[in-house]
PDB file of N, CA and C in Angstrom:
ATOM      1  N   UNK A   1     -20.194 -13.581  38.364  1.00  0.00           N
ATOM      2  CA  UNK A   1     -20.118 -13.075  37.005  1.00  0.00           C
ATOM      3  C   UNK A   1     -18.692 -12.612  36.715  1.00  0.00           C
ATOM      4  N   UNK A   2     -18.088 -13.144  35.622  1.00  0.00           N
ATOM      5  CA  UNK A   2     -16.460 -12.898  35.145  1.00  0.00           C
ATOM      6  C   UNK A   2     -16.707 -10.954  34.760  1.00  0.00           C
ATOM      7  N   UNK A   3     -15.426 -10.822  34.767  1.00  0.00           N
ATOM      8  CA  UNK A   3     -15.866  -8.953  34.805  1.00  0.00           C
ATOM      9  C   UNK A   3     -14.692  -9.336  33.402  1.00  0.00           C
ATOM     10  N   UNK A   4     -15.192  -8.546  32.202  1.00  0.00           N
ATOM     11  CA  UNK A   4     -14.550  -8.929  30.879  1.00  0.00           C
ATOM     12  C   UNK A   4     -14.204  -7.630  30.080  1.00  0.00           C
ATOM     13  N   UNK A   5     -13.062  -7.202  29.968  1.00  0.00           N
ATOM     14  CA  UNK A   5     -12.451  -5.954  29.407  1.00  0.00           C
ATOM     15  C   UNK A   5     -12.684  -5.639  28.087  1.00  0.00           C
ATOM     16  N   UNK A   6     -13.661  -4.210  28.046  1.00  0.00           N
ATOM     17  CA  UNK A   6     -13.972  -3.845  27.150  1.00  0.00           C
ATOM     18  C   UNK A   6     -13.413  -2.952  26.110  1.00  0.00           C
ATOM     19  N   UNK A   7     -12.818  -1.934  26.909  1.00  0.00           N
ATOM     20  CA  UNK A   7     -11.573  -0.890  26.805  1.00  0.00           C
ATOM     21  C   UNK A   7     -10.568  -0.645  27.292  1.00  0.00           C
ATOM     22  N   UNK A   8      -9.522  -0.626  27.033  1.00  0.00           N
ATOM     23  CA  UNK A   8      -7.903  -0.275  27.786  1.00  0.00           C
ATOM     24  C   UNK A   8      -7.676   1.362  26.714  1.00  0.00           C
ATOM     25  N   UNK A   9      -7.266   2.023  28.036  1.00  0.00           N
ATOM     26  CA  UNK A   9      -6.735   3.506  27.101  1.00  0.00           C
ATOM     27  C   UNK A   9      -5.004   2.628  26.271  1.00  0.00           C
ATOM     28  N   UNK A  10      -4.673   2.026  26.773  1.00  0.00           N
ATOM     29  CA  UNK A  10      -3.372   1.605  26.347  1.00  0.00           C
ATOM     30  C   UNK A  10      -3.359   0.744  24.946  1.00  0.00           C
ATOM     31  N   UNK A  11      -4.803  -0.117  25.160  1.00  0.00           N
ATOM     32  CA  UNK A  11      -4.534  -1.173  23.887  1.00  0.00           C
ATOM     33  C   UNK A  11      -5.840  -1.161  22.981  1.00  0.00           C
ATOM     34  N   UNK A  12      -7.301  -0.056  23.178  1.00  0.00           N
ATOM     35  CA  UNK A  12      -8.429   0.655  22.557  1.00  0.00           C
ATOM     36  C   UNK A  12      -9.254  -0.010  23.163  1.00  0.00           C
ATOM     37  N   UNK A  13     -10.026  -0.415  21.718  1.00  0.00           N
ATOM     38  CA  UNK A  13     -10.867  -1.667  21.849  1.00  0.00           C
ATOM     39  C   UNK A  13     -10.548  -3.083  21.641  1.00  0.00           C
ATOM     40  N   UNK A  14     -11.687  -3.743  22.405  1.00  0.00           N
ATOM     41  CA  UNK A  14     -10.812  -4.900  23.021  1.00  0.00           C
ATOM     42  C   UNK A  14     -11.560  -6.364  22.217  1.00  0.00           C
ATOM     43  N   UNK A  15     -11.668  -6.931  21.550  1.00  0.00           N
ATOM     44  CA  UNK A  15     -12.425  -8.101  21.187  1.00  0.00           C
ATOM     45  C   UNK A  15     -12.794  -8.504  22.182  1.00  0.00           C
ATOM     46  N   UNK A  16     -13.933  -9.550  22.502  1.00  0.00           N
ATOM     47  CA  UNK A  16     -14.039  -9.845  23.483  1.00  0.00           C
ATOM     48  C   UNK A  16     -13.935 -11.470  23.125  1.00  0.00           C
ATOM     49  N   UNK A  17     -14.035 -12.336  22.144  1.00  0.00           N
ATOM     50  CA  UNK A  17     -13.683 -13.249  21.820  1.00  0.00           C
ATOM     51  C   UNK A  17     -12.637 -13.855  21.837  1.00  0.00           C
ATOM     52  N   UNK A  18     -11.491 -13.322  21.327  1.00  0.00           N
ATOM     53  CA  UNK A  18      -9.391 -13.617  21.946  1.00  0.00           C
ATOM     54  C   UNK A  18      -9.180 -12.537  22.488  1.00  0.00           C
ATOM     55  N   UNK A  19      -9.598 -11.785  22.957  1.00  0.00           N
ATOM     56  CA  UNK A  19      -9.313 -10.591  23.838  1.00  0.00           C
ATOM     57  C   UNK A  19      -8.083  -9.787  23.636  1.00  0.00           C
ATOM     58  N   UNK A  20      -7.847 -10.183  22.326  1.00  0.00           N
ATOM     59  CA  UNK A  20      -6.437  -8.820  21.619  1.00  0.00           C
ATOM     60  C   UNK A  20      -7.546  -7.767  21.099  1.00  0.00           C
ATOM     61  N   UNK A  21      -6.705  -6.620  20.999  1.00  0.00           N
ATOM     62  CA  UNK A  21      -7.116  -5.266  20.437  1.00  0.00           C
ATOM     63  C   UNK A  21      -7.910  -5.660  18.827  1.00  0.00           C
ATOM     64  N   UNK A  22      -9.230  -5.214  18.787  1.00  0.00           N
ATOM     65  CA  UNK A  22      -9.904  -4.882  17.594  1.00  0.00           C
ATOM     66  C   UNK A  22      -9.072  -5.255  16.334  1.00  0.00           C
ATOM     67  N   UNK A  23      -7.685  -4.035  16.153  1.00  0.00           N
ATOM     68  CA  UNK A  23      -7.100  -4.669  15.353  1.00  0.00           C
ATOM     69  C   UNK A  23      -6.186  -5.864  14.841  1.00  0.00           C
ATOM     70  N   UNK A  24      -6.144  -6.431  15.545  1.00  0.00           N
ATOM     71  CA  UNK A  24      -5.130  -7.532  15.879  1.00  0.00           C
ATOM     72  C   UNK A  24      -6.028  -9.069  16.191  1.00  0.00           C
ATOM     73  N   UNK A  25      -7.270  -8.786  16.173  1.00  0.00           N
ATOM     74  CA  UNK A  25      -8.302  -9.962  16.393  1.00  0.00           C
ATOM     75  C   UNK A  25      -7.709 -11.255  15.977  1.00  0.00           C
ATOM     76  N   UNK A  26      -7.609 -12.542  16.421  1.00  0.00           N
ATOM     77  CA  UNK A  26      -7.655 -13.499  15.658  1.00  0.00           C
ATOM     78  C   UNK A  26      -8.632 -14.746  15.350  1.00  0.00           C
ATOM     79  N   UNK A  27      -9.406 -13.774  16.187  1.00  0.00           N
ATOM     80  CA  UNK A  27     -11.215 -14.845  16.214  1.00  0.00           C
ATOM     81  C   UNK A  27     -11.485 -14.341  14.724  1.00  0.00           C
ATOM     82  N   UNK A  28     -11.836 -13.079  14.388  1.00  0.00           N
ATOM     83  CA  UNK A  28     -12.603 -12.699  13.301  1.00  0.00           C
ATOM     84  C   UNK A  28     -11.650 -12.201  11.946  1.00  0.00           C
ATOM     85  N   UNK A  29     -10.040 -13.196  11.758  1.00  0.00           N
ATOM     86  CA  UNK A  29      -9.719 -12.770  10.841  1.00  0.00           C
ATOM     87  C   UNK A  29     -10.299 -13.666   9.718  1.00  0.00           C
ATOM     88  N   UNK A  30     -10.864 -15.465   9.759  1.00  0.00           N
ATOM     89  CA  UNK A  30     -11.628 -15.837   8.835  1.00  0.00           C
ATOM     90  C   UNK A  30     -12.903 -14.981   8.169  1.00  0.00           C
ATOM     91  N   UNK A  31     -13.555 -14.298   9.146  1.00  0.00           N
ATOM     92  CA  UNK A  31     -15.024 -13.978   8.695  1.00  0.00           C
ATOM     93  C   UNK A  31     -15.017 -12.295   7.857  1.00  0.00           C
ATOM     94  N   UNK A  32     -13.652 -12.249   7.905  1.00  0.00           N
ATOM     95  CA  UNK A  32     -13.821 -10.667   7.299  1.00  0.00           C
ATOM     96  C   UNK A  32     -14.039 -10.978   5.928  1.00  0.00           C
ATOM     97  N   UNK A  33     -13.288 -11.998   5.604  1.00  0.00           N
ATOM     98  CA  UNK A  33     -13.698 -12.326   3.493  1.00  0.00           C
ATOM     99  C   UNK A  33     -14.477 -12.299   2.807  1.00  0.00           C
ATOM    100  N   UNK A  34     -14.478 -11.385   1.803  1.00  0.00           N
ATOM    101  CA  UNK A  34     -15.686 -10.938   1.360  1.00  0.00           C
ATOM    102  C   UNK A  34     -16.285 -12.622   0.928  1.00  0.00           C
ATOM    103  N   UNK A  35     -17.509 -12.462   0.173  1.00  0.00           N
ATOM    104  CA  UNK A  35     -18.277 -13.856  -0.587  1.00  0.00           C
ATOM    105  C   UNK A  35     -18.249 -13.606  -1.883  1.00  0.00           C
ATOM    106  N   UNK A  36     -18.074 -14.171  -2.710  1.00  0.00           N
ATOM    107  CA  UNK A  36     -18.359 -13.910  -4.028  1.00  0.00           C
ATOM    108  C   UNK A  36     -17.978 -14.646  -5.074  1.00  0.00           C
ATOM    109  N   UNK A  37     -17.763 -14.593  -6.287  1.00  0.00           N
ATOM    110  CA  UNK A  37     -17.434 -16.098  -7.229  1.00  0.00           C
ATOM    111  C   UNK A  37     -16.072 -15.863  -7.621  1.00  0.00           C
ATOM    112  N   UNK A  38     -15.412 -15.326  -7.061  1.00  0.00           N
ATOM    113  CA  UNK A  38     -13.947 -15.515  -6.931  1.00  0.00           C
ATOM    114  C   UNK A  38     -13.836 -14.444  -8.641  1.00  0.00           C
ATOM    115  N   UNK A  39     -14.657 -13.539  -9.098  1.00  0.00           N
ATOM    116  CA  UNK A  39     -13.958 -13.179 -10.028  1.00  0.00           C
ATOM    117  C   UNK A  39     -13.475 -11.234  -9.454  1.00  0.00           C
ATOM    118  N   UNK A  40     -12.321 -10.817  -9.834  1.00  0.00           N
ATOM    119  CA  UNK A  40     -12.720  -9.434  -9.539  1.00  0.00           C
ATOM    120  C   UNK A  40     -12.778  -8.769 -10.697  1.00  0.00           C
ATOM    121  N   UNK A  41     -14.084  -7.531 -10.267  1.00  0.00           N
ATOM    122  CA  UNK A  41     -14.399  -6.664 -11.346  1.00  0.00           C
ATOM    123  C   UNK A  41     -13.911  -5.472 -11.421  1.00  0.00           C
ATOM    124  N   UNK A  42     -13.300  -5.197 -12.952  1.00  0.00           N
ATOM    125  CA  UNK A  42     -12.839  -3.439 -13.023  1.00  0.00           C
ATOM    126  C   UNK A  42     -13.855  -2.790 -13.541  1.00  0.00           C
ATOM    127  N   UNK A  43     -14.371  -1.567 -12.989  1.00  0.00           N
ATOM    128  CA  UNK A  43     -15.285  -0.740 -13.469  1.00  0.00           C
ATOM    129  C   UNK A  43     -14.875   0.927 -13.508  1.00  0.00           C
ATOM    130  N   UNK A  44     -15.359   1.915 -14.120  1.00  0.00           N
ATOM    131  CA  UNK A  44     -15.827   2.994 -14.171  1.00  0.00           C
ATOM    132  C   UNK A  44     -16.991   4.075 -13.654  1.00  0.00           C
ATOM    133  N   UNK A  45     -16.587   4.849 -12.951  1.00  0.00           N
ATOM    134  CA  UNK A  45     -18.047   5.573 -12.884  1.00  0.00           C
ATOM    135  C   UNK A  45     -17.846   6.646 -12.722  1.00  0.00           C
ATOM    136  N   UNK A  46     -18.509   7.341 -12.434  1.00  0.00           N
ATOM    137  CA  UNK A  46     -18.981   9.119 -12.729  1.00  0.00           C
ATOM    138  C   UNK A  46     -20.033   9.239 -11.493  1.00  0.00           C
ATOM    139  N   UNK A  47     -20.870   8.361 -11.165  1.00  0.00           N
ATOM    140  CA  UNK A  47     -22.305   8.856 -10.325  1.00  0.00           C
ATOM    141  C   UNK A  47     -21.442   9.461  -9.345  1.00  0.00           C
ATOM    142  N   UNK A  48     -22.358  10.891  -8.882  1.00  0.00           N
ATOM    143  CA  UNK A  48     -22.183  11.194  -7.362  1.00  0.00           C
ATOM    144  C   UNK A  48     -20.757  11.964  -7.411  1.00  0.00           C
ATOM    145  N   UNK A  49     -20.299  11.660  -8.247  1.00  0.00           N
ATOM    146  CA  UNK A  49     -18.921  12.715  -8.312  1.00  0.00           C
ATOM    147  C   UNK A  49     -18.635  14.273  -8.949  1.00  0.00           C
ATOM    148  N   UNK A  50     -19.806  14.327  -9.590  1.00  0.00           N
ATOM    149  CA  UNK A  50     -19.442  16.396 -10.349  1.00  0.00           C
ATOM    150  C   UNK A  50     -18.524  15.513 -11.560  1.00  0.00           C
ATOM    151  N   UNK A  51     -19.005  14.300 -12.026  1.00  0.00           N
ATOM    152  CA  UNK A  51     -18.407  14.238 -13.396  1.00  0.00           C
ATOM    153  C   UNK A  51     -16.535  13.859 -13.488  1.00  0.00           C
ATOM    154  N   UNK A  52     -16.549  13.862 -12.230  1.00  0.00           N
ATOM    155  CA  UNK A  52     -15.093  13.192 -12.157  1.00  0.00           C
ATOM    156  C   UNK A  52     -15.035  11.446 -12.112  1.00  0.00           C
ATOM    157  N   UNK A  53     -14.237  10.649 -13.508  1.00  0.00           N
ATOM    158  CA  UNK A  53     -14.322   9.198 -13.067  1.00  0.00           C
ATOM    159  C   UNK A  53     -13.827   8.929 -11.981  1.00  0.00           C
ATOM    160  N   UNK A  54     -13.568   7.593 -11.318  1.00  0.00           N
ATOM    161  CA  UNK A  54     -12.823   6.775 -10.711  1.00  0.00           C
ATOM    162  C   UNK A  54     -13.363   5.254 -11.300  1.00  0.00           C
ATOM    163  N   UNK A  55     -12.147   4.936 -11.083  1.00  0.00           N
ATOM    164  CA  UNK A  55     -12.016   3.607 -11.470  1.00  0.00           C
ATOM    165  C   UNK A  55     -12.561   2.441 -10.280  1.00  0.00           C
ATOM    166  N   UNK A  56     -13.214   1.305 -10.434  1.00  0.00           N
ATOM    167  CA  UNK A  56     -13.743   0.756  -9.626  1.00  0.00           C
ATOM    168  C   UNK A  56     -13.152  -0.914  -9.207  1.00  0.00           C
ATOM    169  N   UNK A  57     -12.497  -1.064  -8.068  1.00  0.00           N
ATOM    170  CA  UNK A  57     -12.349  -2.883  -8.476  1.00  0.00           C
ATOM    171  C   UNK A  57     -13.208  -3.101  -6.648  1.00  0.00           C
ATOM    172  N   UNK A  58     -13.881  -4.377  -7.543  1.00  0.00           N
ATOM    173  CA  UNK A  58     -14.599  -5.023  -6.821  1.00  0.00           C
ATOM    174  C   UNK A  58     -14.670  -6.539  -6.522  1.00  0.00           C
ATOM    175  N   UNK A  59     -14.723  -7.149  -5.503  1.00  0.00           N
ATOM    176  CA  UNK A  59     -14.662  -8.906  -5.341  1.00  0.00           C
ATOM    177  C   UNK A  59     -13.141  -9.049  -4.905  1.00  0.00           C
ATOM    178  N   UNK A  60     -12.244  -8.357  -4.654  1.00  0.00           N
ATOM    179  CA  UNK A  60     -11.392  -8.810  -4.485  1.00  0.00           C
ATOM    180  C   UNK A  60     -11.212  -9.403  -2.657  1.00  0.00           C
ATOM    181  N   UNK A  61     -10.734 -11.102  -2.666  1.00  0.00           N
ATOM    182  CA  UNK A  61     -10.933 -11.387  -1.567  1.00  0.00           C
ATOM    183  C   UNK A  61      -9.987 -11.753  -0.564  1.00  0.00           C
ATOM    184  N   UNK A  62      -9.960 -10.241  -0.381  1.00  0.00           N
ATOM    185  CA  UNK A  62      -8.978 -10.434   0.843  1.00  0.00           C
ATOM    186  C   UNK A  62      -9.068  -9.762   2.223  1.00  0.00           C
ATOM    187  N   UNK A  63      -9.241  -9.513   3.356  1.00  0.00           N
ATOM    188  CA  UNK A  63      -9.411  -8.943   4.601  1.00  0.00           C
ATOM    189  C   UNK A  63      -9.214  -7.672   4.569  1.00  0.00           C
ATOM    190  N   UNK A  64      -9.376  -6.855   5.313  1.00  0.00           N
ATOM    191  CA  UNK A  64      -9.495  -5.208   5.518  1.00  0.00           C
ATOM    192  C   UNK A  64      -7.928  -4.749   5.634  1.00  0.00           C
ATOM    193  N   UNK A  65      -7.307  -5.021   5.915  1.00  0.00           N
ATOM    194  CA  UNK A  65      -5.920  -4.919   6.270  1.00  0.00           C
ATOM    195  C   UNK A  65      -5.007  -5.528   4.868  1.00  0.00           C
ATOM    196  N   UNK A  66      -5.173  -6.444   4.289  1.00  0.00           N
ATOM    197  CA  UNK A  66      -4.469  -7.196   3.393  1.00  0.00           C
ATOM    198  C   UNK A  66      -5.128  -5.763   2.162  1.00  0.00           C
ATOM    199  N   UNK A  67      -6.135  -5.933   1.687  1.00  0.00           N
ATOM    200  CA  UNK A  67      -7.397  -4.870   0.899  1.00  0.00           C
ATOM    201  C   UNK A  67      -6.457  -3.222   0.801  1.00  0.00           C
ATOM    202  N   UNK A  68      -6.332  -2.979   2.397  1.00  0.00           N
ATOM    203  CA  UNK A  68      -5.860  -1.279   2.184  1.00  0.00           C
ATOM    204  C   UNK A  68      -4.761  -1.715   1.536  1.00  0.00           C
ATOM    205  N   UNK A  69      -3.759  -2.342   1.974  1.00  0.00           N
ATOM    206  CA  UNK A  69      -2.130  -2.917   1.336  1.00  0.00           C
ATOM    207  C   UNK A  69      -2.415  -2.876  -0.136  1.00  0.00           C
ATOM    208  N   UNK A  70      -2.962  -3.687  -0.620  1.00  0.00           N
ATOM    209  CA  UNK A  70      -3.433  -3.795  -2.206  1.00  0.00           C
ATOM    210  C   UNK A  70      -3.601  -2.122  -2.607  1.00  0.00           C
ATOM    211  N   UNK A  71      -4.583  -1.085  -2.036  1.00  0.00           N
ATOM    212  CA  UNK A  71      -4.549  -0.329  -2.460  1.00  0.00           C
ATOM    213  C   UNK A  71      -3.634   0.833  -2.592  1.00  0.00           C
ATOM    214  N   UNK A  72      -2.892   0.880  -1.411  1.00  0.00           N
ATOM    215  CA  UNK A  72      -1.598   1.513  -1.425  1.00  0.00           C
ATOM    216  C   UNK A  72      -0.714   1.605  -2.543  1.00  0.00           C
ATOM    217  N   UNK A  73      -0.825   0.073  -3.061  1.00  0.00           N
ATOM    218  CA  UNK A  73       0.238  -0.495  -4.230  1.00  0.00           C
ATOM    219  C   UNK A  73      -0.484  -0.407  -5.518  1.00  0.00           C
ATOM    220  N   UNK A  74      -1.739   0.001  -5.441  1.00  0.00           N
ATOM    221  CA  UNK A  74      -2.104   0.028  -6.870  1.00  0.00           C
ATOM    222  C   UNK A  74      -2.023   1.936  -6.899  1.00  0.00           C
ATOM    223  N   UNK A  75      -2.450   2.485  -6.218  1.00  0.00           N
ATOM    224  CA  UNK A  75      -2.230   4.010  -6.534  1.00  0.00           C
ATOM    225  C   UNK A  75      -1.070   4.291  -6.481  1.00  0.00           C
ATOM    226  N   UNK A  76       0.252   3.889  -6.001  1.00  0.00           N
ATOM    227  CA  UNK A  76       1.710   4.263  -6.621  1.00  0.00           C
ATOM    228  C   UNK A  76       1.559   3.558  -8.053  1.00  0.00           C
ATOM    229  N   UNK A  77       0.896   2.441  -8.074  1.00  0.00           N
ATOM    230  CA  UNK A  77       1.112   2.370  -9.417  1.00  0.00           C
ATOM    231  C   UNK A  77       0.653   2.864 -10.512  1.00  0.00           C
ATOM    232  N   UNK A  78      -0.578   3.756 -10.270  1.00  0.00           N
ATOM    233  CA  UNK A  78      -0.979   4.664 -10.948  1.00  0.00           C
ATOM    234  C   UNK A  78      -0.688   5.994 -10.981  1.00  0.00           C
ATOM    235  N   UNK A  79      -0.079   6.417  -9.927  1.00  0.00           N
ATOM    236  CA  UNK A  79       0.446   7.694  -9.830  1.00  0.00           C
ATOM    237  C   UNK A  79      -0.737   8.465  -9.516  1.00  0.00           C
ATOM    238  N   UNK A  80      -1.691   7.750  -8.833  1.00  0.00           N
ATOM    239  CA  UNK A  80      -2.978   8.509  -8.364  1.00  0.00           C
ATOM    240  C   UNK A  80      -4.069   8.359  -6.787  1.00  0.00           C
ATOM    241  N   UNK A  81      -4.510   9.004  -6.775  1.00  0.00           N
ATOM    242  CA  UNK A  81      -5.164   8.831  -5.286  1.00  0.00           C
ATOM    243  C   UNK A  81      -6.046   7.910  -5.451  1.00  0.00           C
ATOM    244  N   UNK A  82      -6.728   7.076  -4.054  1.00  0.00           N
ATOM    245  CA  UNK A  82      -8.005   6.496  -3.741  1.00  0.00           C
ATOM    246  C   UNK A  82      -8.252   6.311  -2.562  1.00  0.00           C
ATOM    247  N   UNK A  83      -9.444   5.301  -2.699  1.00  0.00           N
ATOM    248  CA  UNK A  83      -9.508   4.689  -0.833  1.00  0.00           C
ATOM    249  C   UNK A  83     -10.406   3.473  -0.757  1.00  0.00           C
ATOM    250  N   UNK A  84     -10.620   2.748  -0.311  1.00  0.00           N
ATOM    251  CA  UNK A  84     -11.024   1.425  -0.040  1.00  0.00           C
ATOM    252  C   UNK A  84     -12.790   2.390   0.989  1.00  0.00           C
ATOM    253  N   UNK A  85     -13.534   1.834   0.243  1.00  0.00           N
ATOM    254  CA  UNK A  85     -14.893   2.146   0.353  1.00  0.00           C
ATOM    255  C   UNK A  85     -15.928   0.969   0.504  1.00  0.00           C
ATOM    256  N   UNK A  86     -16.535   0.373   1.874  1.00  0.00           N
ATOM    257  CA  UNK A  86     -17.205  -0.647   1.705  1.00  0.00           C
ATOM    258  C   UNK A  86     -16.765  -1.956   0.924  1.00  0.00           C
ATOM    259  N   UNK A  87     -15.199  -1.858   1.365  1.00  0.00           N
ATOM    260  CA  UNK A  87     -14.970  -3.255   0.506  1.00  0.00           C
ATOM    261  C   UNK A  87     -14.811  -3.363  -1.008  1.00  0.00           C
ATOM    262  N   UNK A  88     -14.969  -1.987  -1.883  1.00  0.00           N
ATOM    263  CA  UNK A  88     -14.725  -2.088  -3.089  1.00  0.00           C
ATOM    264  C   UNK A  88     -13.100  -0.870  -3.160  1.00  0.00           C
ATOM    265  N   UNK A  89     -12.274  -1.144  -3.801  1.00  0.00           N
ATOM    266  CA  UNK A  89     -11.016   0.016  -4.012  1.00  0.00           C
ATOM    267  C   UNK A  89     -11.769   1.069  -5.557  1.00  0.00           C
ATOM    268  N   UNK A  90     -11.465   2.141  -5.092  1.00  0.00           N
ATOM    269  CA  UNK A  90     -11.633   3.413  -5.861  1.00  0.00           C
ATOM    270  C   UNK A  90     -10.317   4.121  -5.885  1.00  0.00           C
ATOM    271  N   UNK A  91      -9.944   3.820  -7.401  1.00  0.00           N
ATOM    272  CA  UNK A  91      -8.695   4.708  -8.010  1.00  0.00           C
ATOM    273  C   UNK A  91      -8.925   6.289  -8.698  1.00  0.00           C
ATOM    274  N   UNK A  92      -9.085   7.329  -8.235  1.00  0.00           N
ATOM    275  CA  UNK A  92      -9.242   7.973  -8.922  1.00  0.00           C
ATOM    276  C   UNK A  92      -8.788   8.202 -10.427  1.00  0.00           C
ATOM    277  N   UNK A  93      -9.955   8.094 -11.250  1.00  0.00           N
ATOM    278  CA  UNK A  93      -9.052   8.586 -12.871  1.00  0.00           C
ATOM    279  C   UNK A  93      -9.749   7.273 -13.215  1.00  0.00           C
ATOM    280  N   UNK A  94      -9.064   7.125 -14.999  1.00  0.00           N
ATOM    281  CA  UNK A  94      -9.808   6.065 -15.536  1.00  0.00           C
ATOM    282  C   UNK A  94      -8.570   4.965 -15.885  1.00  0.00           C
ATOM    283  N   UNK A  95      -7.839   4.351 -14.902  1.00  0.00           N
ATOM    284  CA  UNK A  95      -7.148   3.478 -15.059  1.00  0.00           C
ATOM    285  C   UNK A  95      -7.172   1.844 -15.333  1.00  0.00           C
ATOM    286  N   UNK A  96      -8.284   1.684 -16.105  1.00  0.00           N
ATOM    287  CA  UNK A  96      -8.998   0.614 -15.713  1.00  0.00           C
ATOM    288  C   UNK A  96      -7.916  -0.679 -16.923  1.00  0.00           C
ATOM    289  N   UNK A  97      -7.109  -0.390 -18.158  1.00  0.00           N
ATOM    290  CA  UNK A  97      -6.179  -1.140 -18.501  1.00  0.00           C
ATOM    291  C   UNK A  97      -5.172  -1.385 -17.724  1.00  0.00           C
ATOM    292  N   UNK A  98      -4.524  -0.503 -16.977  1.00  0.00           N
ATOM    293  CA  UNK A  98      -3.350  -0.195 -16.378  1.00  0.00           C
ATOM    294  C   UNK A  98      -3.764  -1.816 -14.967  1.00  0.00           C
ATOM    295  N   UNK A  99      -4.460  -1.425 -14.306  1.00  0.00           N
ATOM    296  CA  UNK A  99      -5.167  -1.991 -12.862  1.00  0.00           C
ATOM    297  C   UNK A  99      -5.452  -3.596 -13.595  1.00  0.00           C
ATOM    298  N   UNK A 100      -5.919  -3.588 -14.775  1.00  0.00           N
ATOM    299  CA  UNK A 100      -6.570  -5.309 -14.809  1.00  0.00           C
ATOM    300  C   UNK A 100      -5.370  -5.823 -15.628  1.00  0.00           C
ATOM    301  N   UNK A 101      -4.687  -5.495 -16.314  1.00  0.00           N
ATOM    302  CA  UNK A 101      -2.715  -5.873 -15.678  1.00  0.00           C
ATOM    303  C   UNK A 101      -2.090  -6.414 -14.966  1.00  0.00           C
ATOM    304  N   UNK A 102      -2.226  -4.935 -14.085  1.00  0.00           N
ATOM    305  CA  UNK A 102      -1.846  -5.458 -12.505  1.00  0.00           C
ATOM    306  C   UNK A 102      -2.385  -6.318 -11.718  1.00  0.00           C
ATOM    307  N   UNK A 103      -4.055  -6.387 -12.156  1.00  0.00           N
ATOM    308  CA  UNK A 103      -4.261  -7.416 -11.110  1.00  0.00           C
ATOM    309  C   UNK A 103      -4.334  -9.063 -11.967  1.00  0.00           C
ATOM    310  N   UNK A 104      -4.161  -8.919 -12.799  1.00  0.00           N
ATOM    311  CA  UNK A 104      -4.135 -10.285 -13.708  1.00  0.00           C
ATOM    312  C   UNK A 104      -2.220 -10.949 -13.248  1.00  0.00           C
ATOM    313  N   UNK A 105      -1.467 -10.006 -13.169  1.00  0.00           N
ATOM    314  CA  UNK A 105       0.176 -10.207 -12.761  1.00  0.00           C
ATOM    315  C   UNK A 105      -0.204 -10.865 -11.560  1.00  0.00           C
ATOM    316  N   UNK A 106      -0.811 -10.357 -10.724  1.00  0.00           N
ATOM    317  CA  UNK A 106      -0.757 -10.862  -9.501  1.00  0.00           C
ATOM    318  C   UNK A 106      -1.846 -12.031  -9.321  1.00  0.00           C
ATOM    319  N   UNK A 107      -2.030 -12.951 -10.262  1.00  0.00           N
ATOM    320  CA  UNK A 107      -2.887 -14.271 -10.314  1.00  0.00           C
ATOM    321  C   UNK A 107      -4.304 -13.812  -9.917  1.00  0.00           C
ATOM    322  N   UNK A 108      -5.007 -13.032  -9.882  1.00  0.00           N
ATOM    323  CA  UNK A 108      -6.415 -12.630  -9.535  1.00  0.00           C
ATOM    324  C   UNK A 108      -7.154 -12.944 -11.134  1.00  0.00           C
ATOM    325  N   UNK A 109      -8.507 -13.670 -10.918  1.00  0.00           N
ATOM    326  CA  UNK A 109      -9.246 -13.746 -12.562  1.00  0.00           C
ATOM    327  C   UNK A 109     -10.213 -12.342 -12.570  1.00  0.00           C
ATOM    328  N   UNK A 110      -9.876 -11.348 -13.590  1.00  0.00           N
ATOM    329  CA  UNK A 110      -9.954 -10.305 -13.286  1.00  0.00           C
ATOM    330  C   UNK A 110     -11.215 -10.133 -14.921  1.00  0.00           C
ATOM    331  N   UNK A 111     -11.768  -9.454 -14.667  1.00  0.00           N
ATOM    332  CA  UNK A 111     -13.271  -9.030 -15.680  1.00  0.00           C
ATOM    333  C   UNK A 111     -13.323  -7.602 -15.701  1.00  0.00           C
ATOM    334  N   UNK A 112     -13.372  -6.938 -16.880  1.00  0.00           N
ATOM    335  CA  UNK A 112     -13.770  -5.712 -17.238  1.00  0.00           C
ATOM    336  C   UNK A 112     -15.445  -5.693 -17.122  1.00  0.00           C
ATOM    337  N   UNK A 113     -16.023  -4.719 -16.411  1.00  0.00           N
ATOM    338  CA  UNK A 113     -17.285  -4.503 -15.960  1.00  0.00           C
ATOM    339  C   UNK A 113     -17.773  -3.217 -16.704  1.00  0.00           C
ATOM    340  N   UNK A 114     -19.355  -3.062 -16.723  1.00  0.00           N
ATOM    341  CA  UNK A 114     -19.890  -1.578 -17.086  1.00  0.00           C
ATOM    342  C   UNK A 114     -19.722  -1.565 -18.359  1.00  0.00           C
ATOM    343  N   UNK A 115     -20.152  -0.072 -18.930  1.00  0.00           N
ATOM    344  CA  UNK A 115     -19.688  -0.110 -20.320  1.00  0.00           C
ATOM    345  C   UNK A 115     -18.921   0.563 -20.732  1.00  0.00           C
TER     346      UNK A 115
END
């Protein structure tokens, strides 16, 4: 039986498929993409927050790593906080002209969602 490295204190966790570190995988960088009809959605909401919006974009298809990058660059561009949640980005505030702009500049087919 091959003895197959699960953990290194030096390099974390270990894929066991190309056997680079978790983050650095190159077996599972196809399968991270989200599915969907290629449109992304801007939304609004309030649930679950004490009445504070955030702004919502969703479908956008790109990997976990490429995804946080995107969000980095859209909250300097709003001059506001968020965080990448299950694959959807949350801008705090109601930036939702400002963001489908930005993401229309950057060739994405972008849809205003909600009401």
């Amino acid at each position: 039986m091959k003895a197959v490295l699960v953990y290194s204190t030096g390099r974390g966790a270990i894929c066991q498929g190309c056997g680079n570190p978790i983050g650095q995988c190159a077996c599972r960088a196809d399968t991270d993409l989200p599915r969907g009809d290629g449109t992304v959605r801007v939304s609004r909401e309030t649930k679950g927050r004490k009445g504070k919006g955030v702004t919502l974009i969703s479908g956008v298809p790109l990997g976990a790593e490429a995804l946080a990058a995107l969000t980095k660059e859209l909250k300097q561009r709003c001059g506001s906080g968020g965080t990448v949640k299950d694959g959807m980005i949350e801008i705090q505030g109601d930036h939702r002209d400002r963001l489908l702009v930005e993401l229309q500049s950057r060739g994405y087919r972008v849809k205003m969602a909600g009401g």
